[in-house]
PDB file of N, CA and C in Angstrom:
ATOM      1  N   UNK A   1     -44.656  23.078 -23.616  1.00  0.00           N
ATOM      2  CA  UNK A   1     -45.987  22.881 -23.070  1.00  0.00           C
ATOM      3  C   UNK A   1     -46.252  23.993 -22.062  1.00  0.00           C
ATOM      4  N   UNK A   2     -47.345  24.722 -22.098  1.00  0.00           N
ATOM      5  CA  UNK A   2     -47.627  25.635 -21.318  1.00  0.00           C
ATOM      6  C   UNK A   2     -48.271  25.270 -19.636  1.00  0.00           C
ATOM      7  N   UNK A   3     -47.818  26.146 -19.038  1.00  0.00           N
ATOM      8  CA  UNK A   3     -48.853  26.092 -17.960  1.00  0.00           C
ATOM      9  C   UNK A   3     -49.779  25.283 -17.615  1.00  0.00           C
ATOM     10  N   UNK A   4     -50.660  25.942 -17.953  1.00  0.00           N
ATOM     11  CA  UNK A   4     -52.163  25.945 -17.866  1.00  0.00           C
ATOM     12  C   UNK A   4     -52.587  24.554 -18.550  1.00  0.00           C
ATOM     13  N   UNK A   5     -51.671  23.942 -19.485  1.00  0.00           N
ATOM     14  CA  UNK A   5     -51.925  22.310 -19.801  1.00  0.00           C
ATOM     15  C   UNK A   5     -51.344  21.538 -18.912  1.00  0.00           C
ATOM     16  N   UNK A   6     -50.530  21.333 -18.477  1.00  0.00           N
ATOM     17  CA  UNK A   6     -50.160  20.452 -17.681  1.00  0.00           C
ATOM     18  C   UNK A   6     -50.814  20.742 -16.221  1.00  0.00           C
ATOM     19  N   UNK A   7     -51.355  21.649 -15.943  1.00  0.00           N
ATOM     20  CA  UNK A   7     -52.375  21.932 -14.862  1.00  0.00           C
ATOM     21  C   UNK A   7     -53.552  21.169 -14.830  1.00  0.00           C
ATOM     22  N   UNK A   8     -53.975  21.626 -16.244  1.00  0.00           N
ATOM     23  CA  UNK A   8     -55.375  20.824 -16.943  1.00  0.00           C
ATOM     24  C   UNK A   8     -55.271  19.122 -16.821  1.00  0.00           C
ATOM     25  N   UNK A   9     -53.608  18.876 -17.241  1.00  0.00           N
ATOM     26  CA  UNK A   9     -53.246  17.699 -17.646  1.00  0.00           C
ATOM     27  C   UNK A   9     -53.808  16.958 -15.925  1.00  0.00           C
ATOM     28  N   UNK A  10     -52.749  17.131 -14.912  1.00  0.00           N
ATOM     29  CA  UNK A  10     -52.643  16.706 -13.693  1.00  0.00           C
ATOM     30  C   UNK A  10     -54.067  16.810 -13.296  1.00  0.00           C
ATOM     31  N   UNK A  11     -54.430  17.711 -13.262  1.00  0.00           N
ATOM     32  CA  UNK A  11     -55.816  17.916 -12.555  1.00  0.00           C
ATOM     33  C   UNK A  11     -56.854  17.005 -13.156  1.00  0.00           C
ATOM     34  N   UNK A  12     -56.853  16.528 -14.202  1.00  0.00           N
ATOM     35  CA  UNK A  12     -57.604  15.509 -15.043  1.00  0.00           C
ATOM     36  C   UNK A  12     -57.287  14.147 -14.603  1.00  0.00           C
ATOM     37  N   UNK A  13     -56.436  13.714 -13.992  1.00  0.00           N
ATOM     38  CA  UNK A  13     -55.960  12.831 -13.941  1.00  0.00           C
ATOM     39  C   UNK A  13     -55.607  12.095 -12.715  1.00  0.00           C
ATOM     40  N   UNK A  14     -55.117  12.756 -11.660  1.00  0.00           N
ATOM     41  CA  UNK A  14     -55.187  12.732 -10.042  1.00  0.00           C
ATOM     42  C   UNK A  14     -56.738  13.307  -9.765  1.00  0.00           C
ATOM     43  N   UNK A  15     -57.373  12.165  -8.849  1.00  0.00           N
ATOM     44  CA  UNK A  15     -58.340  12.531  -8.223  1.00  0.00           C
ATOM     45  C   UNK A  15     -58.342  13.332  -7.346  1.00  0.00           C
ATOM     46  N   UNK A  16     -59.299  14.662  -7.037  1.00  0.00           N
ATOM     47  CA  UNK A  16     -59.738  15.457  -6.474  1.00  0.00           C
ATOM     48  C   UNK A  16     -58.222  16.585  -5.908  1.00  0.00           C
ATOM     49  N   UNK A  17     -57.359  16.964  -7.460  1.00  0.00           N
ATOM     50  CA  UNK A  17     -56.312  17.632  -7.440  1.00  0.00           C
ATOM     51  C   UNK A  17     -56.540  19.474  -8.003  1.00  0.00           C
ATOM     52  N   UNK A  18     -55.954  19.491  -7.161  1.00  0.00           N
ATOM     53  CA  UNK A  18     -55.612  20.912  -7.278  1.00  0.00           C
ATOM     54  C   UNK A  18     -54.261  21.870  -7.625  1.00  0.00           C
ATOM     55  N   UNK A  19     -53.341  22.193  -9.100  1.00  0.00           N
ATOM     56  CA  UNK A  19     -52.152  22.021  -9.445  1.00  0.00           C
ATOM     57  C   UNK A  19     -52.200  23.345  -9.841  1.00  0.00           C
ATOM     58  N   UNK A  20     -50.635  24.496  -8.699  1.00  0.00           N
ATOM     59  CA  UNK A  20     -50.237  25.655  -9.503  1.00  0.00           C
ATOM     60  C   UNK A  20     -48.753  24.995 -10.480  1.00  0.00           C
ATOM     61  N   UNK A  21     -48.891  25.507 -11.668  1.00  0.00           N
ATOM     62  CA  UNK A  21     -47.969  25.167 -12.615  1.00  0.00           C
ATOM     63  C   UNK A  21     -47.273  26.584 -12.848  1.00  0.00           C
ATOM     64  N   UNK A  22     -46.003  26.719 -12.623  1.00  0.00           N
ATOM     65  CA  UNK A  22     -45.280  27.483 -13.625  1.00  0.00           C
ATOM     66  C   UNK A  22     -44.078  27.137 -14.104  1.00  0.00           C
ATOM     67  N   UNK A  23     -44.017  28.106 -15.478  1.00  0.00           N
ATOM     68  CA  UNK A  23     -42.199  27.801 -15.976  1.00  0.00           C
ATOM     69  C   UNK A  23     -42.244  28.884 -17.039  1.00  0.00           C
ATOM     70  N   UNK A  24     -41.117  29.682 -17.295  1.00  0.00           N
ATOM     71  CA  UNK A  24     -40.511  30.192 -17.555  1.00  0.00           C
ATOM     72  C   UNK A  24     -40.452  30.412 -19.086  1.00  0.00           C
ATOM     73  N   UNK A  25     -39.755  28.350 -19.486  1.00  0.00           N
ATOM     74  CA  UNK A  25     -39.609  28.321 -20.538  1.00  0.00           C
ATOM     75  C   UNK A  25     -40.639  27.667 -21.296  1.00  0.00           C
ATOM     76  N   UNK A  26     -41.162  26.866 -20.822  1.00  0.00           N
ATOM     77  CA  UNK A  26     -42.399  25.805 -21.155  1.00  0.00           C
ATOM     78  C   UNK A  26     -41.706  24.170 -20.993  1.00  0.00           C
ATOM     79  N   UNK A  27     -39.938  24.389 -20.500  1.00  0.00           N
ATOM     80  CA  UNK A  27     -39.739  23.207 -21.040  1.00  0.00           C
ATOM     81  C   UNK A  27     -39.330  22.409 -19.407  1.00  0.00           C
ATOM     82  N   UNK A  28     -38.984  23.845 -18.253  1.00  0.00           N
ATOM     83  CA  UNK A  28     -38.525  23.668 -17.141  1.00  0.00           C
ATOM     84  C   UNK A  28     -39.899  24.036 -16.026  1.00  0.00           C
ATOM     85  N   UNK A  29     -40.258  23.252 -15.623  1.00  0.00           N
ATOM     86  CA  UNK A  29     -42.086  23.191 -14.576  1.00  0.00           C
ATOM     87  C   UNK A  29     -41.459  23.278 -13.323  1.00  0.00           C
ATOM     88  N   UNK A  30     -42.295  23.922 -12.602  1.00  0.00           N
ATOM     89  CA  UNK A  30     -42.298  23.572 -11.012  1.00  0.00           C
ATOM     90  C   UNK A  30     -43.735  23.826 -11.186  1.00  0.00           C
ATOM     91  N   UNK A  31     -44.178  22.781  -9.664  1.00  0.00           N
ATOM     92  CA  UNK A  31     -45.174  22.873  -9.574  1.00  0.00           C
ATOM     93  C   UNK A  31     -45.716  22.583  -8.150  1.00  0.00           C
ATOM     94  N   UNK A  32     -47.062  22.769  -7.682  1.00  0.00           N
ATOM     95  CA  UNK A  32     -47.334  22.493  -6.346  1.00  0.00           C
ATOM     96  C   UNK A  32     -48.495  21.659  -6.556  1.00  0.00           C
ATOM     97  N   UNK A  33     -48.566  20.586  -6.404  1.00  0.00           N
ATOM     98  CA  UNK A  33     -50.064  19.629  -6.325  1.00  0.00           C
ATOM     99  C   UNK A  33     -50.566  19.138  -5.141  1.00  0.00           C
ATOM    100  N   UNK A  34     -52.110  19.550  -5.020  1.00  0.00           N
ATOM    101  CA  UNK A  34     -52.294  19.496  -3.672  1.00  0.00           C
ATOM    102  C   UNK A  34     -53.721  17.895  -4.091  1.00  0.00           C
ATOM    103  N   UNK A  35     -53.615  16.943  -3.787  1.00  0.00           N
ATOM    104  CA  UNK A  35     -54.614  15.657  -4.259  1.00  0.00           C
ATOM    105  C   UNK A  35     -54.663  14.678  -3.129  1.00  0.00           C
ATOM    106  N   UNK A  36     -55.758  14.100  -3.215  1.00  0.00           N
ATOM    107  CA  UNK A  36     -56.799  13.666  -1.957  1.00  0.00           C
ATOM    108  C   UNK A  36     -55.899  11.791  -2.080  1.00  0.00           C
ATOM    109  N   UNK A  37     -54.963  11.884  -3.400  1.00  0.00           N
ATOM    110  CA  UNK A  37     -54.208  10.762  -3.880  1.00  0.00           C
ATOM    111  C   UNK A  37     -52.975  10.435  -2.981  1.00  0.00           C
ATOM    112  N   UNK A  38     -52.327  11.303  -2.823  1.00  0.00           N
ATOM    113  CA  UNK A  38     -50.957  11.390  -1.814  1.00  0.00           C
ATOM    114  C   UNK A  38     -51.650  11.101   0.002  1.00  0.00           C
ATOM    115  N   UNK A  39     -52.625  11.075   0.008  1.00  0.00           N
ATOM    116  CA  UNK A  39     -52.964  10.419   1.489  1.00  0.00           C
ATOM    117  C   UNK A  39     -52.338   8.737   1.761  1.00  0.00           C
ATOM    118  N   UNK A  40     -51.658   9.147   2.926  1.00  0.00           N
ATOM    119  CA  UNK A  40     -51.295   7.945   3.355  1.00  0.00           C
ATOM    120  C   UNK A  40     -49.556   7.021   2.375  1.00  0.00           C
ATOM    121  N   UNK A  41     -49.199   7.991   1.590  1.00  0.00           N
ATOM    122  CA  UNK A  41     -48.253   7.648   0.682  1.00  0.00           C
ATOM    123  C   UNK A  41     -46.935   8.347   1.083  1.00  0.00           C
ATOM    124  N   UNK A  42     -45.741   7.387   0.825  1.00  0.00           N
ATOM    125  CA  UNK A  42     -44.416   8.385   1.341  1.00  0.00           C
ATOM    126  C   UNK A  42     -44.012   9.150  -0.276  1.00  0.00           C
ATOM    127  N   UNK A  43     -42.977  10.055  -0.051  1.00  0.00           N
ATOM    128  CA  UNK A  43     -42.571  11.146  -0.930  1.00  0.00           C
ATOM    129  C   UNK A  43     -42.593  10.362  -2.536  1.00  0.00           C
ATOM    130  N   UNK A  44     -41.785   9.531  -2.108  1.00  0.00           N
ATOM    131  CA  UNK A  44     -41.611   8.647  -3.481  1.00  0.00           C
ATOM    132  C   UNK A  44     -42.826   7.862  -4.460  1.00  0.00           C
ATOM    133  N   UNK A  45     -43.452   7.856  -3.457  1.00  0.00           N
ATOM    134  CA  UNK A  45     -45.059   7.111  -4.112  1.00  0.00           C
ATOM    135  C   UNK A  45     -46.163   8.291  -4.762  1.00  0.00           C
ATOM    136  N   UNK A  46     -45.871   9.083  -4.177  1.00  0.00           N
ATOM    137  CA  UNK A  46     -46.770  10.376  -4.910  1.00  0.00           C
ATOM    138  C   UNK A  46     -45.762  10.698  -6.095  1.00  0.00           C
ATOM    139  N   UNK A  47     -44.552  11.087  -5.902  1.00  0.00           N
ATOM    140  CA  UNK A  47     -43.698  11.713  -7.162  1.00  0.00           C
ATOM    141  C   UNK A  47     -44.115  10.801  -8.012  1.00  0.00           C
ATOM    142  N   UNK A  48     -44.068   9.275  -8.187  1.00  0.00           N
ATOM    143  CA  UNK A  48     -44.719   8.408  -9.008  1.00  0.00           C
ATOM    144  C   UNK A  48     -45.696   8.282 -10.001  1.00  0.00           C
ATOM    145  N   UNK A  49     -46.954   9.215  -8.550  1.00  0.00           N
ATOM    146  CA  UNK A  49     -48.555   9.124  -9.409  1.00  0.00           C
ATOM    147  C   UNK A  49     -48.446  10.630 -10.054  1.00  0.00           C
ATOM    148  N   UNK A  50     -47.309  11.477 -10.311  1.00  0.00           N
ATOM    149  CA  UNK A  50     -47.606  12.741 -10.635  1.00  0.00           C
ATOM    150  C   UNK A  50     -46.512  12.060 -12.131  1.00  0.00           C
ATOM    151  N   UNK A  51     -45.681  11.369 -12.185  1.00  0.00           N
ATOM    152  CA  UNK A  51     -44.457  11.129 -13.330  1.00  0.00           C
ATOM    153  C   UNK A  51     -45.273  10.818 -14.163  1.00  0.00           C
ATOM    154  N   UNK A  52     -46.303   9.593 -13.673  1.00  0.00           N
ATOM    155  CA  UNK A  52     -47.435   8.436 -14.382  1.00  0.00           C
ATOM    156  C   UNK A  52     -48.371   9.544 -15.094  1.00  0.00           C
ATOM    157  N   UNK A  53     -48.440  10.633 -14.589  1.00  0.00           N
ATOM    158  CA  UNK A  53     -49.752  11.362 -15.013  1.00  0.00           C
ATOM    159  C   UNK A  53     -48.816  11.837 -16.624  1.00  0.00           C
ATOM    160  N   UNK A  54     -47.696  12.293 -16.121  1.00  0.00           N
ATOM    161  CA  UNK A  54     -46.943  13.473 -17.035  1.00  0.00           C
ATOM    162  C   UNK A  54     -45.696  12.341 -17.965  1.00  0.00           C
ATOM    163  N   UNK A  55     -46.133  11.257 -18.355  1.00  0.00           N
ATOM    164  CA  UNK A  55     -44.962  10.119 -18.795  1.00  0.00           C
ATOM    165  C   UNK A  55     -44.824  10.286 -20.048  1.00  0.00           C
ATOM    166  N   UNK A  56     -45.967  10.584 -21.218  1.00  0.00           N
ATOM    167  CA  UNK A  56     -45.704  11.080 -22.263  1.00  0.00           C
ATOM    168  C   UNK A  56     -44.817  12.266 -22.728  1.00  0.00           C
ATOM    169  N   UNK A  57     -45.048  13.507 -21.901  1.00  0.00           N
ATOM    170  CA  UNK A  57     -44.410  14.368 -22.149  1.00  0.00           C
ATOM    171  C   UNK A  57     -43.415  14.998 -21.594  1.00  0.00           C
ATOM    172  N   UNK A  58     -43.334  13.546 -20.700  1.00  0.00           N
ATOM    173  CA  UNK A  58     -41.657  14.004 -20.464  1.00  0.00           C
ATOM    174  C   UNK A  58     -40.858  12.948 -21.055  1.00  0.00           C
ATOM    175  N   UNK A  59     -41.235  11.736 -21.518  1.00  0.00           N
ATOM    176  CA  UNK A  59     -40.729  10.594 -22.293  1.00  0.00           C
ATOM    177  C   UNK A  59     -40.020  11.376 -24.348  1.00  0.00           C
ATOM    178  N   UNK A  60     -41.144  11.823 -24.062  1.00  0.00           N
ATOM    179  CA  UNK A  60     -41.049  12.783 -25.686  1.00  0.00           C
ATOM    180  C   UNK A  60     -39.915  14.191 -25.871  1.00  0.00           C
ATOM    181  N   UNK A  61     -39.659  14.534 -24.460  1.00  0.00           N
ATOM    182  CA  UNK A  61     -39.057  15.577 -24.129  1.00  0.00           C
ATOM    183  C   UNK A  61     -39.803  16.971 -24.115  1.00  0.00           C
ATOM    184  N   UNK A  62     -41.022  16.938 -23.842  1.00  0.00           N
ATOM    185  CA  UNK A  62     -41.864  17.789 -24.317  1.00  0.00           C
ATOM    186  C   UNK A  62     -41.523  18.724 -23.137  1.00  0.00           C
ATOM    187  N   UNK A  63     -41.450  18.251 -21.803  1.00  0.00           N
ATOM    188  CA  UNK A  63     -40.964  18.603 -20.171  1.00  0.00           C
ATOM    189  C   UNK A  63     -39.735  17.756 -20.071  1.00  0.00           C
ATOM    190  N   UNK A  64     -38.654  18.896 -19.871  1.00  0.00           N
ATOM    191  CA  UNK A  64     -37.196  19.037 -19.989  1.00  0.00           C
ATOM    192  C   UNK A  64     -37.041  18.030 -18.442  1.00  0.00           C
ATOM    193  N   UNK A  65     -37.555  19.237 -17.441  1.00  0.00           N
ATOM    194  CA  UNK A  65     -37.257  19.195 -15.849  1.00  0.00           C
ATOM    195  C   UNK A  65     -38.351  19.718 -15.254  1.00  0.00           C
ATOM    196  N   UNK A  66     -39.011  18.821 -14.355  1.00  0.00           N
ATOM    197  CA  UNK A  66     -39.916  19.105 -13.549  1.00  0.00           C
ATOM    198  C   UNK A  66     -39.621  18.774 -11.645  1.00  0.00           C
ATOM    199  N   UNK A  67     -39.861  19.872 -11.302  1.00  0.00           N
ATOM    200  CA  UNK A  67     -39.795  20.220  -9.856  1.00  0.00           C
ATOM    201  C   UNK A  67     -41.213  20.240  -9.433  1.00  0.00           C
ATOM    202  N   UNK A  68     -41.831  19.122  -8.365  1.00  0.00           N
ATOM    203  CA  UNK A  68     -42.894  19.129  -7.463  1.00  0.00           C
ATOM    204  C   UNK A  68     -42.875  19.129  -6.245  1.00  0.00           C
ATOM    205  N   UNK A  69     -43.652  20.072  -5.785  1.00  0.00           N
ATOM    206  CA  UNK A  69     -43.952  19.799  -4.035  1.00  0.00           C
ATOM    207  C   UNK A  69     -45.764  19.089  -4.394  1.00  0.00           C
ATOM    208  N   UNK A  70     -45.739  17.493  -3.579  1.00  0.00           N
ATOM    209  CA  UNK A  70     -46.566  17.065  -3.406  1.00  0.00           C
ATOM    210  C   UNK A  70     -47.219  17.410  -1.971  1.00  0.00           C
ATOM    211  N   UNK A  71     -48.594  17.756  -2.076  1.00  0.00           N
ATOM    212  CA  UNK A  71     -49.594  17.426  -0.865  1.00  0.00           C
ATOM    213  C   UNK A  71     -50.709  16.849  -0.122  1.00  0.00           C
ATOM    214  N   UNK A  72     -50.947  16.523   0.335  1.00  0.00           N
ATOM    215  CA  UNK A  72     -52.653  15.928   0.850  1.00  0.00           C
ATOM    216  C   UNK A  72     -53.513  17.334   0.991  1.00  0.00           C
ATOM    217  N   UNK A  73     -54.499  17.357   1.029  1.00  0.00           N
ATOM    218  CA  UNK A  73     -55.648  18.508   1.673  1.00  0.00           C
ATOM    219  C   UNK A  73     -55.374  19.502   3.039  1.00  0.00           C
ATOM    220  N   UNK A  74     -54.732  17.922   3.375  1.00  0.00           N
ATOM    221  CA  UNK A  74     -54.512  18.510   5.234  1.00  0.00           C
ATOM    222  C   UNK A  74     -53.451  18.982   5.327  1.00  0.00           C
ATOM    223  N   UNK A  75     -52.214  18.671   4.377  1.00  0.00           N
ATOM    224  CA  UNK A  75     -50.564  19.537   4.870  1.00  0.00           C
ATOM    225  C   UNK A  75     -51.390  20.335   3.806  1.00  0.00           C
ATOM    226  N   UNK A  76     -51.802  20.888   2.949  1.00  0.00           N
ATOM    227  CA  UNK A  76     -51.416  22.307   2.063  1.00  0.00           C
ATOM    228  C   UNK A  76     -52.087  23.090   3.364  1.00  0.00           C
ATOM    229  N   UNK A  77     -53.694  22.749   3.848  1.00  0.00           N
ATOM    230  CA  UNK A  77     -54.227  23.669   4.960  1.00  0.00           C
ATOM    231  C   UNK A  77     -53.524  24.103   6.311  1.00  0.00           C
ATOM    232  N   UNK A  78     -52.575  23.411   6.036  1.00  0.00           N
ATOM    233  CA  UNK A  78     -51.521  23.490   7.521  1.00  0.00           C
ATOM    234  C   UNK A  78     -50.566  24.466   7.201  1.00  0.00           C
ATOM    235  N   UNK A  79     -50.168  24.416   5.748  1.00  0.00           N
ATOM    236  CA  UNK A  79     -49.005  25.476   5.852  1.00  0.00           C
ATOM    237  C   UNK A  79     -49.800  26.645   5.345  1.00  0.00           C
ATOM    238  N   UNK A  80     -51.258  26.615   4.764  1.00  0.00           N
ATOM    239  CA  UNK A  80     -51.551  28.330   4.886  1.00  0.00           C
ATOM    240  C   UNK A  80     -51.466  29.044   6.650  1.00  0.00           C
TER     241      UNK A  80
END
């Protein structure tokens, strides 16, 4: 799975998200999601709403291994 779909994917799916996707192989992701969803949620509750988004295609093996840094609006503007 490329990029730019699972970008499409997340971003479709988490409200008011904003997702850089890369990988290498198509099968190993990292990614940075920045969504108005992770407000008020600890680490584990966002990794959740990002698994829920991506459950098909990593259930199918379509995404091997995925690496996320989750954010709110207000930490991504903090660490520019």
């Amino acid at each position: 799975m490329q990029p730019d779909e699972i970008k499409a994917l997340l971003e479709s799916t988490l409200p008011e998200c904003t997702a850089q996707v890369v990988s290498e192989d198509g099968k190993h992701i990292a990614a940075v999601i920045v969504s108005t969803a992770f407000e008020g949620l600890m680490p584990v509750k966002r990794q959740q709403l990002v698994y829920a988004a991506l459950n098909e295609q990593i259930s199918s093996g379509v995404i091997h291994a995925f690496q996320m840094k989750t954010l709110t609006p207000a930490e991504n503007a903090a660490r520019s």
